[in-house]
Protein backbone atom coordinates (compact mmCIF):
# COMPACT_ATOMS: atom_id res chain seq x y z
CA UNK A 1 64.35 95.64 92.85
CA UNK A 2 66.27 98.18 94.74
CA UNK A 3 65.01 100.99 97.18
CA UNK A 4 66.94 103.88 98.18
CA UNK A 5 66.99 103.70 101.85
CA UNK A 6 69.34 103.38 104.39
CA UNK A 7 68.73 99.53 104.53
CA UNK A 8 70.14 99.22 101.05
CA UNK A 9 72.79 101.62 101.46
CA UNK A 10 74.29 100.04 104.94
CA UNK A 11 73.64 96.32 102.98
CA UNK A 12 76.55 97.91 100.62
CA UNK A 13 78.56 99.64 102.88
CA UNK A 14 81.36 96.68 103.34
CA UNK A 15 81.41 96.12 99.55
CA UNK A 16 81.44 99.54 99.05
CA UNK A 17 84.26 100.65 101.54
CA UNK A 18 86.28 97.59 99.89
CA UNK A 19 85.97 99.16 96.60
CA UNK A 20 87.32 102.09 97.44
CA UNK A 21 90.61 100.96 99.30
CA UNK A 22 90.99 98.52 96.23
CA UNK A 23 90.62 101.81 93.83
CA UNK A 24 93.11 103.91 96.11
CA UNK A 25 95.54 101.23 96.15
CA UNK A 26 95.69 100.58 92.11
CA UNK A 27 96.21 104.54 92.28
CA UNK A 28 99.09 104.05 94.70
CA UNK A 29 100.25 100.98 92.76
CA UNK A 30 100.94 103.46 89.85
CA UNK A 31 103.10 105.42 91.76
CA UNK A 32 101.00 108.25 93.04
CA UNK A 33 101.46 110.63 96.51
CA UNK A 34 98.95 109.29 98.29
CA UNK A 35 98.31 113.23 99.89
CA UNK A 36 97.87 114.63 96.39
CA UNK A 37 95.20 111.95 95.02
CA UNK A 38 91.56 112.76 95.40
CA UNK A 39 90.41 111.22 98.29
CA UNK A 40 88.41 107.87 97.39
CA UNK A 41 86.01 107.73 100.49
CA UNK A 42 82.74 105.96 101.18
CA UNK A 43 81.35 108.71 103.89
CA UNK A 44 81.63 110.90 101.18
CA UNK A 45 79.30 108.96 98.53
CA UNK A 46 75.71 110.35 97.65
CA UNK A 47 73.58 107.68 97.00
CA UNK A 48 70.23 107.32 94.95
CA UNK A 49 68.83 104.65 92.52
CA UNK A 50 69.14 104.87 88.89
CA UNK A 51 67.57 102.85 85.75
CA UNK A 52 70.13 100.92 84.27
CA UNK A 53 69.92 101.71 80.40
CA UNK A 54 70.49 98.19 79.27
CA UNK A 55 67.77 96.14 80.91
CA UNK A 56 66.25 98.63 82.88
CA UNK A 57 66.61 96.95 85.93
CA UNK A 58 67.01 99.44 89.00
CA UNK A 59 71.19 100.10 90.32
CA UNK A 60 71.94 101.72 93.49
CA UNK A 61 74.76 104.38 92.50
CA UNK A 62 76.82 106.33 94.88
CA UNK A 63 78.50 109.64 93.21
CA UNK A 64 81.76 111.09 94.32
CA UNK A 65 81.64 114.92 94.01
CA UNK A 66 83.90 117.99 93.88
CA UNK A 67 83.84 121.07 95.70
CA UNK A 68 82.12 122.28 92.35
CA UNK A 69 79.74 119.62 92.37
CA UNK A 70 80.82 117.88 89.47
CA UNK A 71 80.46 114.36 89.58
CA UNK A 72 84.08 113.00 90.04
CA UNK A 73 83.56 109.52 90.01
CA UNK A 74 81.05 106.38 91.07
CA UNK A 75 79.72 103.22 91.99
CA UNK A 76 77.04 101.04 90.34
CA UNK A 77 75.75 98.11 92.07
CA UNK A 78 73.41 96.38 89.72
CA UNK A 79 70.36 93.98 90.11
CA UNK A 80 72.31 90.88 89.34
CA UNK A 81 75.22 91.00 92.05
CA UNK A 82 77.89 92.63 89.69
CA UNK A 83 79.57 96.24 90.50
CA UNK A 84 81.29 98.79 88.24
CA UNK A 85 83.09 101.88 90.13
CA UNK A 86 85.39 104.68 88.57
CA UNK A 87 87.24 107.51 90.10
CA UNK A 88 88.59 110.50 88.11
CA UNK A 89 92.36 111.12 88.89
CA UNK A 90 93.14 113.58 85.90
CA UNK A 91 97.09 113.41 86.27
CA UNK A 92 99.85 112.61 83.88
CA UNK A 93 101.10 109.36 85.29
CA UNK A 94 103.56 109.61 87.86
CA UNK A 95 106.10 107.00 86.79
CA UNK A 96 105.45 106.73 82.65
CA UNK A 97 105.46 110.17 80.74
CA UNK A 98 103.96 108.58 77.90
CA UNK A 99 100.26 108.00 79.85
CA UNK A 100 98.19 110.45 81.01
CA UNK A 101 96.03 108.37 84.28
CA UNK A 102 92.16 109.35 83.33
CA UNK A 103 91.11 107.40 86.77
CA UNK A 104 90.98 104.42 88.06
CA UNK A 105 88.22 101.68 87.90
CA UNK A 106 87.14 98.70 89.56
CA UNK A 107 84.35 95.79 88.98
CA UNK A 108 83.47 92.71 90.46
CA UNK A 109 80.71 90.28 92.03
CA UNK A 110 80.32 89.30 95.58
CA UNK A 111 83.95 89.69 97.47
CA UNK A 112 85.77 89.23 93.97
CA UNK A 113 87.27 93.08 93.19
CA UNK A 114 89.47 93.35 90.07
CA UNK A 115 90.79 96.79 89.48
CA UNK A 116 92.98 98.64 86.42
CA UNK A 117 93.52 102.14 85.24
CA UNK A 118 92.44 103.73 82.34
CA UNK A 119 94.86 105.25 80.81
CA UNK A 120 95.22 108.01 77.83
CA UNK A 121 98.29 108.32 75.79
CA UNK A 122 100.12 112.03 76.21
CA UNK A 123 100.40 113.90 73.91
């Protein structure tokens, strides 16, 4: 079971700082100016536990928000090990005019990060 303290949050913090260079580089893989991405940063994650709607085990999340506070992206560790993070990038890709780059997402277990974007088709 997870607790939302700072225990649990600093326990992360490795993992979770990995995650986010691995989800700024697939950006920057795609061909993206690195100043004029939304900055993928693990000081500037709010953390709290959620219910995971599948088993209803207990996920620490940490949520990326905009100066709005619209909640611009995230990352879901999960009872079992696993991770799931996305971050919104809402540009037309910089290389391919025939995607539009939705964000950019990343899973894994353990040290193991694979990362991809997802993609839209322009229309």
């Amino acid at each position: 079971m997870i607790s939302m303290n700072d225990t649990c949050v600093t326990r992360h913090k490795n993992t979770s700082e990995a995650i986010c260079k691995a989800l700024q580089a697939e950006a920057l893989k795609l061909g993206f100016d690195e100043n004029k991405l939304p900055p993928i940063e693990w000081s500037a994650l709010q953390f709290s536990v959620k219910q995971d709607p599948a088993d209803g085990s207990d996920c620490l999340s940490g949520e990326w928000k905009d100066a709005a506070g619209y909640r611009v992206g995230q990352i879901l560790f999960n009872g079992d090990g696993s991770f799931f993070a996305e971050h919104d990038v809402v540009q037309p890709h910089p290389g391919d005019k025939r995607w539009f780059v939705e964000a950019v997402e990343a899973w894994g277990r353990g040290g193991h990060i694979s990362t991809e974007p997802r993609l839209l088709a322009a229309v």
